[in-house]
Protein backbone atom coordinates (compact mmCIF):
# COMPACT_ATOMS: atom_id res chain seq x y z
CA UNK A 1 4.01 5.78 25.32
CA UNK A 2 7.49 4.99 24.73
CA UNK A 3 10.41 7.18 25.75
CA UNK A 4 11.90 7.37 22.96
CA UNK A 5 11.73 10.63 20.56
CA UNK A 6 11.30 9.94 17.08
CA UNK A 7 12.24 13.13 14.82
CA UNK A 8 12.43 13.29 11.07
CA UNK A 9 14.80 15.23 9.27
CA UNK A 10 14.55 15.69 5.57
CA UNK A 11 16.41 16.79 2.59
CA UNK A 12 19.49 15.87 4.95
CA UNK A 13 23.03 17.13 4.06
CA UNK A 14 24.81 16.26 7.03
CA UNK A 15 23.84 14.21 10.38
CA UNK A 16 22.36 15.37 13.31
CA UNK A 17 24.03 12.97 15.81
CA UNK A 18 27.64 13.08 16.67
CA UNK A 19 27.21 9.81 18.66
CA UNK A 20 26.25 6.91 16.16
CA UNK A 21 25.02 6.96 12.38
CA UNK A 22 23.58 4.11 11.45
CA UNK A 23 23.56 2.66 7.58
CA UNK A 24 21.81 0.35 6.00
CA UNK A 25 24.04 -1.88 3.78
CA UNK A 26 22.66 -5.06 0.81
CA UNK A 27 24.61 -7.64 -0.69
CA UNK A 28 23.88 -9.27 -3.92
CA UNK A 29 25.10 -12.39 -5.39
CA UNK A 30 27.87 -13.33 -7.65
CA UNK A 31 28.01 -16.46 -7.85
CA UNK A 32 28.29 -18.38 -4.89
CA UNK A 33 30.22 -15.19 -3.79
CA UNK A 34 28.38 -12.72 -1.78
CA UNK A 35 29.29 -8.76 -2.79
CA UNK A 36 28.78 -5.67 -0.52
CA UNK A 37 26.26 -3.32 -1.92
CA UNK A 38 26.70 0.11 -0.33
CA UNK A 39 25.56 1.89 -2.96
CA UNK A 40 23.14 4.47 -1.03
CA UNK A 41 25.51 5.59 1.13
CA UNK A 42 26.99 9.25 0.98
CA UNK A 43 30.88 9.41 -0.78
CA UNK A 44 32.36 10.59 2.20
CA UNK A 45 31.43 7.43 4.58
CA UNK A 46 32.51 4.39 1.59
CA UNK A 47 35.82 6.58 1.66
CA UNK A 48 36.17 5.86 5.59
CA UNK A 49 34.58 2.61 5.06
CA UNK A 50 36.84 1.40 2.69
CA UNK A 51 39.84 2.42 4.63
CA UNK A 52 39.22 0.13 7.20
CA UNK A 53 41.54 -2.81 7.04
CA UNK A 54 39.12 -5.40 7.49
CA UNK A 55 36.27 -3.66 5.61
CA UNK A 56 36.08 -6.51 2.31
CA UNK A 57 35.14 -9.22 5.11
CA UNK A 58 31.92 -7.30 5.40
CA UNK A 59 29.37 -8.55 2.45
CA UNK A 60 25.90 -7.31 3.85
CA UNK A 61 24.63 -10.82 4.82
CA UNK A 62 21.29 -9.88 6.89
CA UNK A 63 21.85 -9.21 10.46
CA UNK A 64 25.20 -9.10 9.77
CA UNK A 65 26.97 -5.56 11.39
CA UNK A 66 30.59 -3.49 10.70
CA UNK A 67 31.48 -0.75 12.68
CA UNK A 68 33.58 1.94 11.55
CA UNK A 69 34.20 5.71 12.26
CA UNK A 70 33.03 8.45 10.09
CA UNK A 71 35.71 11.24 8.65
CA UNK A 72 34.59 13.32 11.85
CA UNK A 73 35.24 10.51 14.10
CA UNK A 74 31.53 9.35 14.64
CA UNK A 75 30.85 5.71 14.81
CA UNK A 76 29.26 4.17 12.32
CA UNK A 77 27.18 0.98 12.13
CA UNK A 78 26.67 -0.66 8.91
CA UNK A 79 23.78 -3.36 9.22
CA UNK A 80 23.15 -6.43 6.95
CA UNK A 81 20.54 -6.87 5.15
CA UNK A 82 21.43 -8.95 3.50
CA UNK A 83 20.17 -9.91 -0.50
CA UNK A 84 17.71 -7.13 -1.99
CA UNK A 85 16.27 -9.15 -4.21
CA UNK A 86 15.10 -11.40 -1.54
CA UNK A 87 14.19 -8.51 1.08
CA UNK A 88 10.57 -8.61 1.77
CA UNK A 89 8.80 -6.49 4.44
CA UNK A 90 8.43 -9.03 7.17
CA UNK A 91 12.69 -10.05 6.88
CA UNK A 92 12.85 -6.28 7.04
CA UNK A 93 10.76 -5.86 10.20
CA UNK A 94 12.55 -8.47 11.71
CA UNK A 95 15.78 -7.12 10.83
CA UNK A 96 14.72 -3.90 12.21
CA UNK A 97 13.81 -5.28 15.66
CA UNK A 98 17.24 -6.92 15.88
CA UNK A 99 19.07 -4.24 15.37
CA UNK A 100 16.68 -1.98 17.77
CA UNK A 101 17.60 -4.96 20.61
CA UNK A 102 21.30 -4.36 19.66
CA UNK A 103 21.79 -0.72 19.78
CA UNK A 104 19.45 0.53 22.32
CA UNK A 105 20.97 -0.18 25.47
CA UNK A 106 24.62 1.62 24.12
CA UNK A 107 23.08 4.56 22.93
CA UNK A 108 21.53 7.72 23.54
CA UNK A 109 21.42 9.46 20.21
CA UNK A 110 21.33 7.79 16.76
CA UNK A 111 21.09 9.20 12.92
CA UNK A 112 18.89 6.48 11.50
CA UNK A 113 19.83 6.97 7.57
CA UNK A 114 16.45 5.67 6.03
CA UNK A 115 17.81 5.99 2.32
CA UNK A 116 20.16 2.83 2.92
CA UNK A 117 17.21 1.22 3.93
CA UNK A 118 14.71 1.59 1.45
CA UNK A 119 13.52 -1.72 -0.37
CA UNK A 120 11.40 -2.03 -3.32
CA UNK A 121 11.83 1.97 -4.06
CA UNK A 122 9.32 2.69 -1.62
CA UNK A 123 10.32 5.08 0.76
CA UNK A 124 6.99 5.38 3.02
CA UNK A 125 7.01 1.73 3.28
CA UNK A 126 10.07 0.99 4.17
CA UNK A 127 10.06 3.64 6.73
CA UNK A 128 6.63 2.72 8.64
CA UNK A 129 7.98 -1.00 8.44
CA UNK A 130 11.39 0.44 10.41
CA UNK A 131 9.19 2.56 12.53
CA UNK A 132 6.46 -0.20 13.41
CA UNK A 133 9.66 -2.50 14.17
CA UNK A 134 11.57 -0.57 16.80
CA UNK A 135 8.48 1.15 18.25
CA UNK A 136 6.99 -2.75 18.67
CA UNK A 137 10.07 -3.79 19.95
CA UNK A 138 10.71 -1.34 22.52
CA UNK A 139 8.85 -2.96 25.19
CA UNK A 140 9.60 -3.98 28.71
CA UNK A 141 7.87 -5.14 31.32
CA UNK A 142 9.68 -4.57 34.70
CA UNK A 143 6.77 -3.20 36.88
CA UNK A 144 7.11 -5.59 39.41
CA UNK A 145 11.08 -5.70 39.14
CA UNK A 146 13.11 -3.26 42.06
CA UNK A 147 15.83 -2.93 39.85
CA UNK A 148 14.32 -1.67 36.36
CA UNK A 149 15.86 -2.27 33.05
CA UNK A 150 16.05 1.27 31.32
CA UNK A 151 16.86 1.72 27.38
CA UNK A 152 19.94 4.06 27.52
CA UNK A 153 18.62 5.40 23.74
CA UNK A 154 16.29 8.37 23.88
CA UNK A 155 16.37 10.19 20.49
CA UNK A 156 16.39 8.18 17.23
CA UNK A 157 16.05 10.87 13.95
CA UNK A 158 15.12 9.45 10.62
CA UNK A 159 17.65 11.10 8.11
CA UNK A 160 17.10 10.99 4.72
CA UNK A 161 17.66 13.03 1.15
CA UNK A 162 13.88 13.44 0.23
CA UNK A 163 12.46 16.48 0.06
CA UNK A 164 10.43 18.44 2.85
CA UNK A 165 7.44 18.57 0.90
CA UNK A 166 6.99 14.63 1.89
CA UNK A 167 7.56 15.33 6.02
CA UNK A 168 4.13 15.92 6.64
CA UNK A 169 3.09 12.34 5.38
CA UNK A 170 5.70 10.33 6.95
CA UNK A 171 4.71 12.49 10.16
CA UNK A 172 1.35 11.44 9.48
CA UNK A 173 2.25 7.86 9.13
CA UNK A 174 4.64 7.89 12.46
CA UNK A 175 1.84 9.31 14.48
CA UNK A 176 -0.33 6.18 13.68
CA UNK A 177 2.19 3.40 13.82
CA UNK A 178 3.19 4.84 17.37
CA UNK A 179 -0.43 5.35 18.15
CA UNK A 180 -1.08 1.36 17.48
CA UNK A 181 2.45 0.41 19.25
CA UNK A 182 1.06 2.23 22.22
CA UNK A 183 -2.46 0.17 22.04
CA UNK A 184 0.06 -3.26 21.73
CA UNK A 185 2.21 -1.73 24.79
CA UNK A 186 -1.53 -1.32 26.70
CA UNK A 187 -2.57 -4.31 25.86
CA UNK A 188 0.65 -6.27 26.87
CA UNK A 189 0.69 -4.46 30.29
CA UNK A 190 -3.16 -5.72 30.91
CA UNK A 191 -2.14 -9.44 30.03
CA UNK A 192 1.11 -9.47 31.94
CA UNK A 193 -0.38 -7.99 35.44
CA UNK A 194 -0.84 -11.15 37.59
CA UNK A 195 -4.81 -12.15 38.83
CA UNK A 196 -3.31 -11.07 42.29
CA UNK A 197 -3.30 -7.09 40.79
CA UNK A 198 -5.90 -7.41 37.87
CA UNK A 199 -8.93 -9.32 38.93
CA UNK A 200 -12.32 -8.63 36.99
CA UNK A 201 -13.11 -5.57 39.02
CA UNK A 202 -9.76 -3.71 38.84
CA UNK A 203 -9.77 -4.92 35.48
CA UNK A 204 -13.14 -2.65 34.09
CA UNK A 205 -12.05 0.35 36.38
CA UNK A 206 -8.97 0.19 34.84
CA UNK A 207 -10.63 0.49 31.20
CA UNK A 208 -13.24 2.69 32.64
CA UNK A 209 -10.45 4.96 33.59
CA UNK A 210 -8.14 4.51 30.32
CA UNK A 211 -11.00 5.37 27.39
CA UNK A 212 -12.33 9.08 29.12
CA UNK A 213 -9.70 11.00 27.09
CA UNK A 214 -10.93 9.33 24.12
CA UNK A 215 -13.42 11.35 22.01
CA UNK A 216 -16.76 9.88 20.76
CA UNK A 217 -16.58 6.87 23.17
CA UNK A 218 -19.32 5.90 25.69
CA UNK A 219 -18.52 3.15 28.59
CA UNK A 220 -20.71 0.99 30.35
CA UNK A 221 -20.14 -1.43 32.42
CA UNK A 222 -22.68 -4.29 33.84
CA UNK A 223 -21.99 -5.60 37.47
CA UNK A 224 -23.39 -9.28 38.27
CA UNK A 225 -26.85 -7.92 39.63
CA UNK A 226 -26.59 -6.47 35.65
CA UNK A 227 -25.88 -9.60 34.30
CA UNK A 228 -29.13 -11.32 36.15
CA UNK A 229 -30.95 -8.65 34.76
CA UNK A 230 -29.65 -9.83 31.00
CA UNK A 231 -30.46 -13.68 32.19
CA UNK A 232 -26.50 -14.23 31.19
CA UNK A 233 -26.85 -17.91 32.63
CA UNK A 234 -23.89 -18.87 31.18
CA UNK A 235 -21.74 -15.98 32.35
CA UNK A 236 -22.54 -16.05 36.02
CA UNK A 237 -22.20 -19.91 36.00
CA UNK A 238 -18.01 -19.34 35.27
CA UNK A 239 -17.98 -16.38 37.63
CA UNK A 240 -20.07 -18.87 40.74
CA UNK A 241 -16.68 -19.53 42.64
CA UNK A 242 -15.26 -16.22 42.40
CA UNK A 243 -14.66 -13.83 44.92
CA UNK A 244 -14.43 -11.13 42.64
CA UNK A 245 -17.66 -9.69 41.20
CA UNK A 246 -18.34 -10.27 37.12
CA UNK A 247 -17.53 -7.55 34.65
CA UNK A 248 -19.22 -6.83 31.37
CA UNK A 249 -17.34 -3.82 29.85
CA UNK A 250 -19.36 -2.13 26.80
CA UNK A 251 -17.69 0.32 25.05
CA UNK A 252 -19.29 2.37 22.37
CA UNK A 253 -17.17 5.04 19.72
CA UNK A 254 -19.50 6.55 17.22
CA UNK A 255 -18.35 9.07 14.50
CA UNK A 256 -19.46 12.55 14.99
CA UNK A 257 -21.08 12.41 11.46
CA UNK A 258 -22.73 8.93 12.10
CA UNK A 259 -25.84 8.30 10.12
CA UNK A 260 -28.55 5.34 9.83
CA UNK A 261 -25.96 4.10 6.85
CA UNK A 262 -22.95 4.17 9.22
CA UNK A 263 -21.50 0.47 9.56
CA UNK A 264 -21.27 -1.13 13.03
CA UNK A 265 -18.56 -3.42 13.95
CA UNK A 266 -18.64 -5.33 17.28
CA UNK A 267 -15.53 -6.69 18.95
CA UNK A 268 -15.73 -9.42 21.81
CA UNK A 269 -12.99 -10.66 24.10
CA UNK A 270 -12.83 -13.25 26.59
CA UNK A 271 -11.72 -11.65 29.63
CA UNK A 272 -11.00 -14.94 32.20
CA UNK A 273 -8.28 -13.20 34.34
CA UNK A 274 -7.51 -16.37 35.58
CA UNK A 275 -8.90 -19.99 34.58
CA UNK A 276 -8.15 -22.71 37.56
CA UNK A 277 -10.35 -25.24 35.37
CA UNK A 278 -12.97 -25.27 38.09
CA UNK A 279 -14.08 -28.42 39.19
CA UNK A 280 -12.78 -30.03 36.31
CA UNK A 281 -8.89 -28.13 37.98
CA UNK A 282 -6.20 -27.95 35.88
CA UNK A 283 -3.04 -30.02 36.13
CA UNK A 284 -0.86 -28.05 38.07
CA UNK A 285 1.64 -27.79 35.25
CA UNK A 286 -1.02 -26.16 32.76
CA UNK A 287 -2.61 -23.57 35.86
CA UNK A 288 0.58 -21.96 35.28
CA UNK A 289 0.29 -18.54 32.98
CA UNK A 290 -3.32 -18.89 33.42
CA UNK A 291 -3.37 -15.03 34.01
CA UNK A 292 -2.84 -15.10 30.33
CA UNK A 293 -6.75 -16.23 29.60
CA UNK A 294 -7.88 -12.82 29.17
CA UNK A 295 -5.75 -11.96 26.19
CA UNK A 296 -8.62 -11.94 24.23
CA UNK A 297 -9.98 -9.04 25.88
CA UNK A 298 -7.18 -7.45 25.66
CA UNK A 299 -6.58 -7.83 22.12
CA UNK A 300 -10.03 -6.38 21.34
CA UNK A 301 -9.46 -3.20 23.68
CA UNK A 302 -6.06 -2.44 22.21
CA UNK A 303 -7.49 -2.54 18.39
CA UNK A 304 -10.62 -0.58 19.67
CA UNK A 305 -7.88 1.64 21.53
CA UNK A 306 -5.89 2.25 18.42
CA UNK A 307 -9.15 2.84 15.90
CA UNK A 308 -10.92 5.52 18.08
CA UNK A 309 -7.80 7.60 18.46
CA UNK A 310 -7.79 7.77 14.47
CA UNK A 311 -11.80 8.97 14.51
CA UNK A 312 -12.72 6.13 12.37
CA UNK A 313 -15.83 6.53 9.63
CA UNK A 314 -17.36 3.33 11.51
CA UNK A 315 -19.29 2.86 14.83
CA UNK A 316 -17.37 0.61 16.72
CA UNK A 317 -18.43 -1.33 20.02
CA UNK A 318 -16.53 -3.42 22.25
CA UNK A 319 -17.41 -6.14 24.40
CA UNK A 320 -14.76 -7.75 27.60
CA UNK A 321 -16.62 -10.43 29.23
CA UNK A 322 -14.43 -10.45 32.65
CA UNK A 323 -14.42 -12.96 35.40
CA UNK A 324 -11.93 -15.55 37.18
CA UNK A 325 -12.80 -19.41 36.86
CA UNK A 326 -12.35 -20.41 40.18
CA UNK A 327 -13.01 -22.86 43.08
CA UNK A 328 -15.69 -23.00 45.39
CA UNK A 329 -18.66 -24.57 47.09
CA UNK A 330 -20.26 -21.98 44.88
CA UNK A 331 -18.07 -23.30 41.80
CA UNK A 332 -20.51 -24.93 39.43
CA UNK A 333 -20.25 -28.73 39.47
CA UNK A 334 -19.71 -30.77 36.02
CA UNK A 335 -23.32 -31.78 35.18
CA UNK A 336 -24.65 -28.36 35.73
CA UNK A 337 -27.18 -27.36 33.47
CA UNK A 338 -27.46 -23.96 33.17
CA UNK A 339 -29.61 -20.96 31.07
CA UNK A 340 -27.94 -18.79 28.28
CA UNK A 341 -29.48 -15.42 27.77
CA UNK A 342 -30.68 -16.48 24.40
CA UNK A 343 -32.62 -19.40 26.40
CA UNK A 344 -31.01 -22.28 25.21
CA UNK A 345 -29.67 -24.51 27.79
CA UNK A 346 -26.24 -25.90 28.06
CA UNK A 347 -24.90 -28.98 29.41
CA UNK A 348 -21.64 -28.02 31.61
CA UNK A 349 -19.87 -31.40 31.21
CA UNK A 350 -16.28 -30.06 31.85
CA UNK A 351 -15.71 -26.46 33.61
CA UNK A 352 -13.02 -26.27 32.14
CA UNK A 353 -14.24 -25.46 28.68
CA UNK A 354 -15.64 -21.67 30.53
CA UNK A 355 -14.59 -19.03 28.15
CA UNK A 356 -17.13 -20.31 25.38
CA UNK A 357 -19.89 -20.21 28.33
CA UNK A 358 -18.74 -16.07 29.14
CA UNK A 359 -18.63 -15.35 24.86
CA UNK A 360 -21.89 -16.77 24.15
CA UNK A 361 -24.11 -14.54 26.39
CA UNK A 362 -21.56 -12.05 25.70
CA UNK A 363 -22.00 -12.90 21.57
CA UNK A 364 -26.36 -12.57 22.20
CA UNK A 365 -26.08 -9.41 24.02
CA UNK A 366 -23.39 -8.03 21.13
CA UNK A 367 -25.51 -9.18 18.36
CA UNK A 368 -28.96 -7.38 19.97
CA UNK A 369 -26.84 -4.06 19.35
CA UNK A 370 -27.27 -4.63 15.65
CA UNK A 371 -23.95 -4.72 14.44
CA UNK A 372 -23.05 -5.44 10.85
CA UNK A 373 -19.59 -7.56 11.79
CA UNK A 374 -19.17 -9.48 15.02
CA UNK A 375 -15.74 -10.27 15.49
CA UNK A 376 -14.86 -12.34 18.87
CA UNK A 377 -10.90 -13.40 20.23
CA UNK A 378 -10.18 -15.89 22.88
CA UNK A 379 -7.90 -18.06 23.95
CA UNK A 380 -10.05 -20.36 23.51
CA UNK A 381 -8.56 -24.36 23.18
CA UNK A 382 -5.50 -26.00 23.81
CA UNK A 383 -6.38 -28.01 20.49
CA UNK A 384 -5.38 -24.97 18.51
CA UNK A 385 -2.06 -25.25 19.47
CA UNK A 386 -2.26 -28.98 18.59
CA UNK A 387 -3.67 -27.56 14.98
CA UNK A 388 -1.54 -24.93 14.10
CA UNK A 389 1.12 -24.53 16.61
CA UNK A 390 2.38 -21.43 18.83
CA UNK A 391 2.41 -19.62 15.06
CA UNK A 392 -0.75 -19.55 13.90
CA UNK A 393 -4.37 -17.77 15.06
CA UNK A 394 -6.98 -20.15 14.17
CA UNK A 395 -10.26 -18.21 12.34
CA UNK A 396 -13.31 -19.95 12.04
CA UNK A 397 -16.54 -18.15 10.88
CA UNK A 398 -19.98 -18.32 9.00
CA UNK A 399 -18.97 -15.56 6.30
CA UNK A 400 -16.51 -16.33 3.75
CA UNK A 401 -16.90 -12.77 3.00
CA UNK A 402 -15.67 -11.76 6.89
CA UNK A 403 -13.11 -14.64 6.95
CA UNK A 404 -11.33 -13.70 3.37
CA UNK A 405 -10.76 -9.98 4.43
CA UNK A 406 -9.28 -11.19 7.65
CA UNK A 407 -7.28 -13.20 6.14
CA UNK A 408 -6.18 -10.60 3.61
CA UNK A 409 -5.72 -8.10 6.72
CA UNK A 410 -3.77 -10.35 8.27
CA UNK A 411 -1.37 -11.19 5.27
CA UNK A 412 -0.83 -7.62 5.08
CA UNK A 413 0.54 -7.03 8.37
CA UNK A 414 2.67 -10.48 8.13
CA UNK A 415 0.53 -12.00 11.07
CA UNK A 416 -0.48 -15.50 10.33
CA UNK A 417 -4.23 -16.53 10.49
CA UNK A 418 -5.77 -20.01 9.16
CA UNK A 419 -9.11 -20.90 8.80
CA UNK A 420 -10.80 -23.84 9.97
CA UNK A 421 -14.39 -25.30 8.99
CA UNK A 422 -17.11 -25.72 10.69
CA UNK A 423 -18.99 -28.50 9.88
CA UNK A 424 -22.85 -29.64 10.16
CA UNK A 425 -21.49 -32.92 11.87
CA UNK A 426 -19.23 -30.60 14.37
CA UNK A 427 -22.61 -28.74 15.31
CA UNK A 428 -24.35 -32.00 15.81
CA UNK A 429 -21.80 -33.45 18.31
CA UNK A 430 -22.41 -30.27 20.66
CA UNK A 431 -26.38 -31.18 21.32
CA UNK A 432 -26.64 -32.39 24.69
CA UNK A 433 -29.21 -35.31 25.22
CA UNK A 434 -30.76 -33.50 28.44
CA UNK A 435 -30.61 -29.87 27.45
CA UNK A 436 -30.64 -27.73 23.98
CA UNK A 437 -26.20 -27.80 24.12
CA UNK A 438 -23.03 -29.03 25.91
CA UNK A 439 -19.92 -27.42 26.20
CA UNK A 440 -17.80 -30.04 24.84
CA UNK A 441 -18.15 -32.27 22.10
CA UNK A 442 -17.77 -36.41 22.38
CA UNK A 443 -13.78 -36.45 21.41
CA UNK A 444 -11.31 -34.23 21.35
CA UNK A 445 -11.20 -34.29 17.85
CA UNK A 446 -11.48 -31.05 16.36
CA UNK A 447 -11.95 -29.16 19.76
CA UNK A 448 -11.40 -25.80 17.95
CA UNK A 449 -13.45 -25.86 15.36
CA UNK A 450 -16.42 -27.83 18.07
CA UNK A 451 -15.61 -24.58 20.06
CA UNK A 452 -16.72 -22.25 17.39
CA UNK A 453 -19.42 -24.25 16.67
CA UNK A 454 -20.85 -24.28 19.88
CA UNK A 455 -20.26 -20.35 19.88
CA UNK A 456 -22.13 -19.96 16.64
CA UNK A 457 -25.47 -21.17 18.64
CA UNK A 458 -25.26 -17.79 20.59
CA UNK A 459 -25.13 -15.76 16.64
CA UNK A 460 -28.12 -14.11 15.71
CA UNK A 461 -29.79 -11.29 13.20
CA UNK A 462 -27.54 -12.59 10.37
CA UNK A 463 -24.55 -11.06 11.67
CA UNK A 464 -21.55 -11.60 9.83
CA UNK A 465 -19.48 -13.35 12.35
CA UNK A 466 -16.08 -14.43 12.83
CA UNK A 467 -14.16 -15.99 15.92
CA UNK A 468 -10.42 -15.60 16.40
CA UNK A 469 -8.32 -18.32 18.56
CA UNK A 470 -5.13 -17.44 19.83
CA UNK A 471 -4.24 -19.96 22.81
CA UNK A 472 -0.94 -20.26 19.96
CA UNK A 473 -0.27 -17.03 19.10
CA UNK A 474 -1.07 -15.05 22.39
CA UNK A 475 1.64 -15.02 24.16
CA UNK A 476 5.74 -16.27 24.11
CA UNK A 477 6.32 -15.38 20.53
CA UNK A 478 10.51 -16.17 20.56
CA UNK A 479 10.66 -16.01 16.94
CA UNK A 480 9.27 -12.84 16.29
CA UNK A 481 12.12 -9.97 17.41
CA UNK A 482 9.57 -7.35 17.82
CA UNK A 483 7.05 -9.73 20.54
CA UNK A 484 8.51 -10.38 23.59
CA UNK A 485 10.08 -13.75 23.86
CA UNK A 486 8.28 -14.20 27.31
CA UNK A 487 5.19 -12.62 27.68
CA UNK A 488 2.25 -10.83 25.89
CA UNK A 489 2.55 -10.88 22.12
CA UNK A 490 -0.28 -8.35 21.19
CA UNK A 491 -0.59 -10.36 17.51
CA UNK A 492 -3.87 -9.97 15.98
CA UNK A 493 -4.33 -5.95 17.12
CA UNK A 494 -2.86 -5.23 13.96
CA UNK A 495 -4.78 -7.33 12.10
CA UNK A 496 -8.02 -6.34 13.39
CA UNK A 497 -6.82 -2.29 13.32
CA UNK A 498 -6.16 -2.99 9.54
CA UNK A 499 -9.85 -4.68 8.75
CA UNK A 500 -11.47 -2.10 10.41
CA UNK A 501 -9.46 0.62 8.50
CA UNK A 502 -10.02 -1.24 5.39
CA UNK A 503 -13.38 -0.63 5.20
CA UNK A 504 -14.98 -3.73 3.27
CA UNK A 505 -17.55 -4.90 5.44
């Protein structure tokens, strides 16, 4: 969790730090001319503001900052915002994250005045937008660093005029957003460790360890003699060169008042801790950041993380398929022809293409657990980024039902999601003409959307299935102020917390 303290004080009269008061501050448009609007802020502080020589150079343009000193001699930081007309909640949670960056390496205590920052008269909005922001963006990771890099702020209290009666639901509301920041924070920590520290088996203990203070969750974990037993073909032929032993993680949370009517939603991540290419090795350029192939995993643990601490209504399972893709003279060759636990057989043509060989044994044994929704997340293909850039999560699935609420549960958390087709032609070019499959189609044409449809061979029952790819949107997100600019992202927890908690299955 983070070190910060997050208090809220309501029906505020004065302000509870003497160190920095922070206010939020609008401009609106005359013209071409751009006009302070200050009009939330208490008399006393546009009295010091205005006395400031300099003050009328300030308009409010966003991310734009004044400081001044109160009456009392506290400093004061009025913060852009810039128009309020054109203030939406993503240019607000961006804002927020910049001006977390800026102030909390200067300061120990700050007065947050929420009023000032209120958009669209919506008060618990605004606030768990704020909140979300700084709680995202307070992130570091320095665990392998000798010298660490310590946030001088410690106390941040939310200040505002509204009455007491409403502290109990923006309590409420801060527990959960700093309950889902501290699933991102977990699952940013597991995709930054190098394959030197997490390897497949330090990988499960350290799950195994993480979910036994969680109530209503069951663990179990299948070893490689496990996975024989399952006939996972597919999954043992990525894990061949490996010195490290395979990991299937299955984690179960069911509601204490579960009946036969209670939905079941399966999650699925691709855990490859670290992807050499195999045989078909990696230009030395791209082996770089490998470690990062697991942050599908990852992003499935930190939803399920985040849902089972709020004792969901669902049954939710969880599914890390964990190995290393490395090499051997156990590695499997290209031209390997190997057995899926479903019993189709699959062409290896290109090792390379691995983390659709772990999912789709991983996908068969999911879907024999009868779930209604089978969700999966991998980095999966470079040709994502190609298709939507380092912006976008690709979405590919065989329910427009499933894919439309993603997409809405994405939209409402601001994280962007596309969908892609896939086609009867795009199935076709994945048969193999020696075995049932192959694990890459003719061209590279369409690689993401071949990917999924190789993957949907392994979907059974009628399960409503989706399939998330975020090679893009994984890591190194530099335009988002809250993600790390270097690093683990965490995008797509949110969007998966808010589908679940959504409820339309």
């Amino acid at each position: 969790m983070s070190g910060i303290n997050y208090k809220l004080k309501f029906a505020n009269k004065s302000y509870e730090s003497d160190e920095l008061i922070i206010l939020g501050s609008f401009c609106k448009s005359e013209g071409k001319k751009k006009i302070l609007n200050n009009s939330t802020w208490p008399a006393e502080f546009k009295d010091s503001f205005n006395s400031h020589k300099y003050s009328s150079e300030f308009t409010g343009e966003k991310d734009s900052s004044y400081t001044f000193f109160s009456q009392d001699g506290i400093k004061v930081i009025a913060y852009g915002l810039g128009d309020k007309k054109e203030l939406n909640e993503e240019s607000l949670r961006k804002s927020s994250a910049t001006l977390f960056k800026s102030i909390s390496k200067k300061y120990k205590t700050i007065s947050f005045d929420l009023d000032s920052f209120t958009i669209k008269n919506n008060e618990e909005k605004s606030f768990s937008i704020i909140q979300e922001a700084f709680a995202l963006t307070d992130y570091n990771f320095d665990k392998y660093k000798s010298t660490k890099e310590n946030l001088k702020l410690k106390t941040i209290i939310f200040e505002t005029k509204l009455p007491k009666t409403k502290m109990q639901k923006f309590k409420t509301i801060q527990d959960e957003l700093l309950c889902i920041a501290d699933a991102i924070h977990f699952s940013r920590d597991l995709v930054n460790d190098p394959p030197n520290v997490l390897n497949s088996e330090t990988y499960a203990k350290r799950i195994e360890k993480d979910v036994k203070s969680f109530k209503g969750v069951k663990v179990k974990i299948l070893d490689k003699a496990d996975l024989k037993k399952e006939k996972m073909g597919l999954f043992l032929s990525v894990n061949a060169g490996s010195a490290y032993g395979p990991r299937l993680v299955h984690l179960t949370y069911t509601p204490s008042k579960a009946t036969s009517k209670t939905k079941h939603i399966a999650l699925v991540g691709k855990g490859l801790t670290f992807d050499t290419g195999g045989y078909s090795l990696k230009p030395a350029a791209s082996i770089i950041n490998m470690k990062f192939d697991m942050a599908g995993s990852a992003t499935v643990y930190g939803a399920f993380r985040a849902l089972v601490q709020q004792s969901p209504k669902v049954k939710i399972s969880c599914f890390l398929g964990i190995t290393d893709n490395a090499v051997s003279g156990l590695a499997t060759m290209p031209d390997s022809i190997c057995t899926g636990r479903n019993g189709k057989t699959v062409e290896i043509l290109n090792t390379d293409a691995e983390g659709r060989l772990v999912l789709a044994d991983v996908l068969d044994y999911a879907c024999d657990q009868k779930p209604d929704v089978v969700i999966d997340v991998a980095t999966l293909t470079g040709a994502c980024l190609i298709a939507l850039g380092n912006e976008v999560c690709g979405l590919m699935s065989n329910s427009d039902k499933l894919a439309n609420e993603l997409q809405k549960s994405a939209k409402e958390v601001d994280e962007y999601i596309w969908q892609l087709p896939i086609i009867p032609e795009w199935a076709k070019d994945m048969k193999s003409n020696i075995a049932d499959l192959k694990n890459i189609g003719g061209s590279r044409n369409a690689g993401t959307a071949k990917a999924a449809a190789f993957l949907q061979e392994f979907i059974k029952n009628d399960v409503q299935w989706a399939h998330l790819d975020i090679a893009g949107v994984g890591d190194s997100q530099s335009h988002l102020p809250y993600c790390p600019a270097k690093g683990a992202s965490g995008l797509m927890i949110r969007t998966l917390y808010r589908y679940v908690q959504n409820g339309k299955y």
